[in-house]
Protein backbone atom coordinates (compact mmCIF):
# COMPACT_ATOMS: atom_id res chain seq x y z
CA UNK A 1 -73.68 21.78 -16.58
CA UNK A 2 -74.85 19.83 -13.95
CA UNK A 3 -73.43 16.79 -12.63
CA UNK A 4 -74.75 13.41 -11.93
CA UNK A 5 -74.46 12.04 -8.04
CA UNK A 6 -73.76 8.36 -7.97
CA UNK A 7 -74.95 7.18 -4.41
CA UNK A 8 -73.72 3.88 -2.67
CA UNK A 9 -75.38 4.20 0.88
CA UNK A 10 -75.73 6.85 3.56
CA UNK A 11 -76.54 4.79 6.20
CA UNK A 12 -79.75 4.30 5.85
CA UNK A 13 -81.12 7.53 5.47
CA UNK A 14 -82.02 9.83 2.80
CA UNK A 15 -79.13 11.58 1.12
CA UNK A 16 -79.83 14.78 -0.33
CA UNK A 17 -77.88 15.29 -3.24
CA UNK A 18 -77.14 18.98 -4.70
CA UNK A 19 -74.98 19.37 -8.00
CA UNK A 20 -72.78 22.14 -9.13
CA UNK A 21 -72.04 23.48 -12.42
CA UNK A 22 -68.18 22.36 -13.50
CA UNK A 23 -67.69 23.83 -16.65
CA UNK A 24 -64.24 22.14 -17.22
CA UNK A 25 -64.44 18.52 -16.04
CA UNK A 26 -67.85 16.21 -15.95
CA UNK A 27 -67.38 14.20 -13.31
CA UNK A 28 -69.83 12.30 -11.10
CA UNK A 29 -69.51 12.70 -7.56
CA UNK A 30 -69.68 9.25 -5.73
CA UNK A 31 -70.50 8.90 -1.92
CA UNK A 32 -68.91 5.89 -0.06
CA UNK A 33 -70.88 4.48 3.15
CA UNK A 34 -70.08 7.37 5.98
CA UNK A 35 -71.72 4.93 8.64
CA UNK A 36 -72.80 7.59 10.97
CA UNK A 37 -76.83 7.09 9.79
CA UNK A 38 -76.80 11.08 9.00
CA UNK A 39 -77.90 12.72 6.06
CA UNK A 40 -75.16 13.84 3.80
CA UNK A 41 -75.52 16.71 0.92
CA UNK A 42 -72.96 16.43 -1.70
CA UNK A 43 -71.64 19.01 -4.28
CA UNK A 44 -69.27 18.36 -6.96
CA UNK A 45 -66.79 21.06 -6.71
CA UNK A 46 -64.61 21.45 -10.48
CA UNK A 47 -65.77 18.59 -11.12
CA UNK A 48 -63.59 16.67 -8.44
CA UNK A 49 -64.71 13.51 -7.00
CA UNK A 50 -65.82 13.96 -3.46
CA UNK A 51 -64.73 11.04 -0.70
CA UNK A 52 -66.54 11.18 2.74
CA UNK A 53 -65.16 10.06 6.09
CA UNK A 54 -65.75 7.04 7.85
CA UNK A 55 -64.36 8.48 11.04
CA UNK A 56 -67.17 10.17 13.52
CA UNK A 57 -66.75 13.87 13.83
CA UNK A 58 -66.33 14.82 17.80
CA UNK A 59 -68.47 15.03 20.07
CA UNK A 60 -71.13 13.48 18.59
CA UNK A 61 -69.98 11.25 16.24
CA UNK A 62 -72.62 12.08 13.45
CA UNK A 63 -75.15 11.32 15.71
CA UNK A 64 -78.79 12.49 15.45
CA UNK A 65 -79.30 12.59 19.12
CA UNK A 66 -78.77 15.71 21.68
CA UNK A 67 -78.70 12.03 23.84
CA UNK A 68 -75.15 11.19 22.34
CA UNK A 69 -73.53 14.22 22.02
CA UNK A 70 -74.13 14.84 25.65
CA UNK A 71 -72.53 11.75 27.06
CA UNK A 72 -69.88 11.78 24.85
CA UNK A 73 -68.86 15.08 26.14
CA UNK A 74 -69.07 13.36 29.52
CA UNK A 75 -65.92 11.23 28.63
CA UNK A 76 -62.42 11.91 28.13
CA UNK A 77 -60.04 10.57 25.27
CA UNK A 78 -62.67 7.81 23.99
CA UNK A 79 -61.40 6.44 20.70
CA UNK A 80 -63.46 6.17 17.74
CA UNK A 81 -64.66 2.58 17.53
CA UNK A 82 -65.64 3.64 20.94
CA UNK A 83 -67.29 6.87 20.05
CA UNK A 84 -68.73 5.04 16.86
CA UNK A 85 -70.27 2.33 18.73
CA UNK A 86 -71.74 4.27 21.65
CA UNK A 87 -73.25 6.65 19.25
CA UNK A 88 -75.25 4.02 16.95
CA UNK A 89 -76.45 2.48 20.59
CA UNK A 90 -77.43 5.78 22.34
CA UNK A 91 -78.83 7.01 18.81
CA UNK A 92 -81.18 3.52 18.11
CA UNK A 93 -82.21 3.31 21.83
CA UNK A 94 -83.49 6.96 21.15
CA UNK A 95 -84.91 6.04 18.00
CA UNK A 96 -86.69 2.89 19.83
CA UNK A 97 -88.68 4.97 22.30
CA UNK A 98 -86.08 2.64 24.80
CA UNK A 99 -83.97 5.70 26.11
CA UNK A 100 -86.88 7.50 27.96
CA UNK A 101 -87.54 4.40 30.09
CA UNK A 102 -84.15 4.41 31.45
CA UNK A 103 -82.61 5.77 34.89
CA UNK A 104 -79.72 3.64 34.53
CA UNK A 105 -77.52 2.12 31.89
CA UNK A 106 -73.97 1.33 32.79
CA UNK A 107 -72.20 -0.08 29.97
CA UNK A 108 -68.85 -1.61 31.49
CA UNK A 109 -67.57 -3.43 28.46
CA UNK A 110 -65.42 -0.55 27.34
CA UNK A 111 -62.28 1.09 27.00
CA UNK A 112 -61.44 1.48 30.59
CA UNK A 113 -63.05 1.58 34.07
CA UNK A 114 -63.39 5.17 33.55
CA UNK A 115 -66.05 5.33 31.11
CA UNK A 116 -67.71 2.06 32.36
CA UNK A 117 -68.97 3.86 35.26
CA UNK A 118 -70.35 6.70 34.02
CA UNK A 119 -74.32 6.04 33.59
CA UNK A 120 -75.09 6.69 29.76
CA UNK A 121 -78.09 8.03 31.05
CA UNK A 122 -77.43 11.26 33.16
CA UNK A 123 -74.15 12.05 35.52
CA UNK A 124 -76.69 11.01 38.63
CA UNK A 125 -76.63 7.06 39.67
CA UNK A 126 -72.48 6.36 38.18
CA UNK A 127 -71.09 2.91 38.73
CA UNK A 128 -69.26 2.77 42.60
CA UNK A 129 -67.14 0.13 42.95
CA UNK A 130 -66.66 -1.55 46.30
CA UNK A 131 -63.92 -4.20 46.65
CA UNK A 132 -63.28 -3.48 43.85
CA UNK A 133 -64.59 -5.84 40.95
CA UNK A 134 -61.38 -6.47 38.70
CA UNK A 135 -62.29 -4.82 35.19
CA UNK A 136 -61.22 -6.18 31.75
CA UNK A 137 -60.79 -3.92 28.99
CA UNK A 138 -64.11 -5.03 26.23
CA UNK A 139 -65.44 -7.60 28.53
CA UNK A 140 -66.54 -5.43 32.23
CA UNK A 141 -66.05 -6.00 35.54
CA UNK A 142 -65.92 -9.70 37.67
CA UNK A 143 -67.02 -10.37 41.02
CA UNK A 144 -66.30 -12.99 43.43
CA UNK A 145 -68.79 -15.47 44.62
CA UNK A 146 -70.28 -15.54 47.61
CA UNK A 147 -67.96 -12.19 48.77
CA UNK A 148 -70.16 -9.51 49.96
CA UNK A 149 -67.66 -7.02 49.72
CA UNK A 150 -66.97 -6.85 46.22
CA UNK A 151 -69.78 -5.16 43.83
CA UNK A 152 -70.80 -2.62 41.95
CA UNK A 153 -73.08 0.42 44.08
CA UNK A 154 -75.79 1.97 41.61
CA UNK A 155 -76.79 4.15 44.23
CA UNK A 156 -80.20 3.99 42.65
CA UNK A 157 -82.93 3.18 45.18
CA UNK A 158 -86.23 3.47 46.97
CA UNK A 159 -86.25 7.46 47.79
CA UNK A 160 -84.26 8.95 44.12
CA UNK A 161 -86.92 11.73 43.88
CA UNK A 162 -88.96 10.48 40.58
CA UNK A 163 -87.32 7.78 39.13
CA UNK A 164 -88.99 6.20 36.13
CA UNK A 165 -88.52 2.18 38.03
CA UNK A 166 -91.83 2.21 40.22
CA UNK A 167 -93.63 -0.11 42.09
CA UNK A 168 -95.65 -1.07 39.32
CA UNK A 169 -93.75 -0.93 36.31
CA UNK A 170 -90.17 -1.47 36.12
CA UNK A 171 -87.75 -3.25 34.66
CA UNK A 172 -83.59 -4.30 35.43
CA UNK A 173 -81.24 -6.07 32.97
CA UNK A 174 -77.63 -7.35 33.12
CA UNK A 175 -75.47 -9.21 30.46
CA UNK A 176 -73.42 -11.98 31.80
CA UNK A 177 -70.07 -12.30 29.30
CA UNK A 178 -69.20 -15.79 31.20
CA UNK A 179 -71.49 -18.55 31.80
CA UNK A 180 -71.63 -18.58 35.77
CA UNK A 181 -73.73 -21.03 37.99
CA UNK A 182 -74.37 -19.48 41.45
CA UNK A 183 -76.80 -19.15 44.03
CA UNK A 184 -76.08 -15.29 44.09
CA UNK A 185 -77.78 -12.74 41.67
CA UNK A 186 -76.31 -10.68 38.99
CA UNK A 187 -77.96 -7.62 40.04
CA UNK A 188 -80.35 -6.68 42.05
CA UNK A 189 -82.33 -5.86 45.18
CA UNK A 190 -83.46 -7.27 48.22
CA UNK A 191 -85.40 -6.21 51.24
CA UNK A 192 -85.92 -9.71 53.39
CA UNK A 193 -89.57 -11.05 53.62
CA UNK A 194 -90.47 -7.75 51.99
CA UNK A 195 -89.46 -7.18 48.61
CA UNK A 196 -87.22 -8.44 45.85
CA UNK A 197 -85.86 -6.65 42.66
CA UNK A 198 -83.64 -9.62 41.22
CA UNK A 199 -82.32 -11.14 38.52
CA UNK A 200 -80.69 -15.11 38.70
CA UNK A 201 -79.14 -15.94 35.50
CA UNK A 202 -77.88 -20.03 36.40
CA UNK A 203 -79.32 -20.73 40.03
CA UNK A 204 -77.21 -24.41 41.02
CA UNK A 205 -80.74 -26.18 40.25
CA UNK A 206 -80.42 -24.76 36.87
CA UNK A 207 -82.69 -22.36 36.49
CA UNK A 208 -83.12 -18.49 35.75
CA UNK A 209 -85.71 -16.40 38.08
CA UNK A 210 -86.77 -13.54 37.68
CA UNK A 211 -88.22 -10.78 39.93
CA UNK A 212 -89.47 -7.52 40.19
CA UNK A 213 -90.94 -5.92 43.21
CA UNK A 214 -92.36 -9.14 44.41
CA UNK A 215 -91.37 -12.20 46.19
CA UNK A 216 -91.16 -16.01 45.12
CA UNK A 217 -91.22 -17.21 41.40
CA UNK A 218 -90.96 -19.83 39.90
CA UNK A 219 -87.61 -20.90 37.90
CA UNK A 220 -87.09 -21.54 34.02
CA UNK A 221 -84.30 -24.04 32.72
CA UNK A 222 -81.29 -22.25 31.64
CA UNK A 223 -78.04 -24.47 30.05
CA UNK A 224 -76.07 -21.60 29.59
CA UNK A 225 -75.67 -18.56 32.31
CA UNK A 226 -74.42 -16.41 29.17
CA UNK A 227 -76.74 -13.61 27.64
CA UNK A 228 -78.80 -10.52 28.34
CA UNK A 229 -81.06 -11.11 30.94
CA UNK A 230 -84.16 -8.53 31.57
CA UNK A 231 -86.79 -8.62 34.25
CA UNK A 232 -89.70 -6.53 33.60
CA UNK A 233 -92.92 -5.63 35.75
CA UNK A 234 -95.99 -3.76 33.82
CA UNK A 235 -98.76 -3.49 36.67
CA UNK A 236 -99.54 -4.15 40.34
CA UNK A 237 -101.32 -7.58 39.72
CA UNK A 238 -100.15 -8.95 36.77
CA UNK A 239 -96.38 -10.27 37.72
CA UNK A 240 -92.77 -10.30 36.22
CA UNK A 241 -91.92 -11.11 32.56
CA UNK A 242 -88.24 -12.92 32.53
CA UNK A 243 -86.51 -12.20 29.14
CA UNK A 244 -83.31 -13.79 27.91
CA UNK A 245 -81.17 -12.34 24.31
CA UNK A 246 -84.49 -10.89 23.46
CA UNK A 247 -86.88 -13.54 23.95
CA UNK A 248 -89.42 -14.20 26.60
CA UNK A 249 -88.87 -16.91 28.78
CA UNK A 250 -90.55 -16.99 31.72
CA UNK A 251 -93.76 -15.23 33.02
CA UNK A 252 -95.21 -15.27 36.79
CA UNK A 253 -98.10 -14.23 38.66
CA UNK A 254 -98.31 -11.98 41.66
CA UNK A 255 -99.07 -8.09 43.07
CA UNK A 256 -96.22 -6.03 43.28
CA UNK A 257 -94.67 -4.74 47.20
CA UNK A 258 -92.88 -1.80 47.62
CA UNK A 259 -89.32 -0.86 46.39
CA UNK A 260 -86.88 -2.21 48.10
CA UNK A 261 -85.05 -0.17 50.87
CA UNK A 262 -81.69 -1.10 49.92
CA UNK A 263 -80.21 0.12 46.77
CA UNK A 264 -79.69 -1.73 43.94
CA UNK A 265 -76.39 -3.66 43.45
CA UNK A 266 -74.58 -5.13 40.46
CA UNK A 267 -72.19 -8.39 40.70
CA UNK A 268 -74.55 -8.93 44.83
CA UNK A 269 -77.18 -7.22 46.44
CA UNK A 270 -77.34 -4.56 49.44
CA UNK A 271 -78.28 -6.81 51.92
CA UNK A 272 -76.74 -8.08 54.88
CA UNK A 273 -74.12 -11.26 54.71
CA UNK A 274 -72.36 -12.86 51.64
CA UNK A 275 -74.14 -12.15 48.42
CA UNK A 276 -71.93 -11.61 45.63
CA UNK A 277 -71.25 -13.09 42.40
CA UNK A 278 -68.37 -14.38 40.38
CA UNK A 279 -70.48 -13.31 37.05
CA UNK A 280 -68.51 -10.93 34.12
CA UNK A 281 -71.00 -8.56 33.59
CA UNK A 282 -70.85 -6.44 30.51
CA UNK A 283 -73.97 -3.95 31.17
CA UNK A 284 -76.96 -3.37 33.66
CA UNK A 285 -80.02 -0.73 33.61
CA UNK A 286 -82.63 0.36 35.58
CA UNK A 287 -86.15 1.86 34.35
CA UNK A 288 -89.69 1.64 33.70
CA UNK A 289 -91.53 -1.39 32.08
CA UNK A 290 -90.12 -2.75 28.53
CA UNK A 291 -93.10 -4.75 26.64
CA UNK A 292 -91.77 -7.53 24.54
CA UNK A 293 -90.56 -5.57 21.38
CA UNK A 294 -89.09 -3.44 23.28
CA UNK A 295 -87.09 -5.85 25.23
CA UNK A 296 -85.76 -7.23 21.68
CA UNK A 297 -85.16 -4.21 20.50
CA UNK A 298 -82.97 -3.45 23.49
CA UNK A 299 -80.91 -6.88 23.11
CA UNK A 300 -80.86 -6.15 19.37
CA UNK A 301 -79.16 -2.64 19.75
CA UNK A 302 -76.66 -4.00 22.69
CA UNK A 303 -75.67 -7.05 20.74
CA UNK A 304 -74.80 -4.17 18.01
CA UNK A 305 -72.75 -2.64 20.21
CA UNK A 306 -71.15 -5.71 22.00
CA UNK A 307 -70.12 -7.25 19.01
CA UNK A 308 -68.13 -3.90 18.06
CA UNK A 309 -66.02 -3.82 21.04
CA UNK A 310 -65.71 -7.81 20.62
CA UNK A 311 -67.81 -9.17 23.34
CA UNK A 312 -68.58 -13.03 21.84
């Protein structure tokens, strides 16, 4: 006889459901949410209820993605809200077309200063520390304002082979936990009277600028230094798009210069003299352009993960 397959969810995705002949007991077989967005094919065996895991299976937590499974395997003793949570944010950035515009992602709101400086990405351009930053466990690293001694090296830069951040289309983000005002960036890039890759989240007038490859811009009232900031650059003459929790917020006008020389810094910049910041910085990446949707996409998928680990 065959049985019937009560479903409740499978997150999200179809569930292929096979029955079994029980001959002895009728029983349906009833799936509970496995949260790992995977397929799941069930089969009554004698008739037994079947129960399926919450708990990701190692390394790749259920995931869909050759992406996931190969960082994961690039950490050591992550636990599985951890795992969990990495693999639904490597998995949907996949899924959004978002992951193959990246160089760099550094997630430092983790389980320990370990993991946060491995680069999600790729083993090439890991977090450096210099100083160092002091690191809280689910909240990143902290700098110290106006200190240019203490930040976080990239080592990304102007001459990485084939990076997908070029002249004329890139993009950098950060996520400031804390709302900081200061006249130093969160991240960023700088090459004086040449070239600035930059993003200020709460300048002391106020305002956020953004900048990519270019020089001046114009600022855009911020109350609250707080959020996901992006800065994104799609051609040579059409200027930076400034993006804050998803949103657009500021546009400006203006052909792109070259890369900057000096690499690109989290928490300060490269450049020469007192530059750092006293932001708590949760994230950064590097890569190509990210139009609108995908810049909300991209917040959308990291406030996923930051609410999992507990970042307000």
């Amino acid at each position: 006889m065959a049985l019937p397959v009560v479903t409740v969810a499978a997150g999200g995705l179809p569930v292929i459901d096979v029955t079994a002949t029980a001959p002895r007991l009728g029983l349906p077989v009833t799936e509970a949410s496995n949260g790992r967005g995977t397929a799941v094919t069930k089969v009554a065996v004698n008739g037994l209820p079947v129960t399926f895991s919450t708990v990701p299976d190692w390394p790749g937590g259920g995931s869909t993605s050759a992406e996931a499974t190969a960082f994961l395997a690039r950490t050591s003793g992550l636990d599985a809200p951890h795992t969990s949570a990495y693999t639904a944010l490597i998995d949907g950035l996949v899924a959004d077309g978002i992951w193959a515009k990246l160089d760099v992602l550094h997630v430092y709101a983790t389980q320990n200063s370990t993991t946060a400086q491995l680069n999600l990405v790729s083993s090439s351009f890991p977090a450096t520390l210099n100083g160092p930053p002091s690191f809280a466990v689910n909240r990143g690293y902290t700098g110290v304002d106006g200190s240019g001694s203490v930040y976080i090296a990239t080592g990304f830069g102007a001459n990485v082979g084939t990076p997908k951040f070029t002249q004329h289309s890139g993009h950098i983000s950060a996520w400031s936990v804390t709302d900081v005002t200061s006249s130093h960036v969160i991240m960023g890039s700088i090459t004086p009277s040449i070239s600035e890759t930059v993003i200020y989240p709460k300048f002391t007038d106020g305002n956020s600028y953004y900048r990519i490859n270019g020089a001046g811009a114009s600022g855009v009232a911020n109350a609250n230094g707080a959020g996901h900031y992006v800065a994104a650059r799609s051609s040579s003459g059409t200027g930076v798009q400034g993006y804050k929790n998803g949103s657009s917020v500021a546009s400006t006008s203006g052909a792109s210069s070259p890369i900057s020389t000096f690499g690109f810094d989290v928490l300060g910049t490269a450049t020469v003299g007192a530059s750092g910041s006293a932001f708590q910085v949760a994230m950064a990446s590097i890569g190509s352009n990210l139009t609108a949707g995908e810049v909300t996409a991209f917040y959308n998928r990291l406030r996923t993960y930051m609410t999992a680990v507990g970042v307000p």
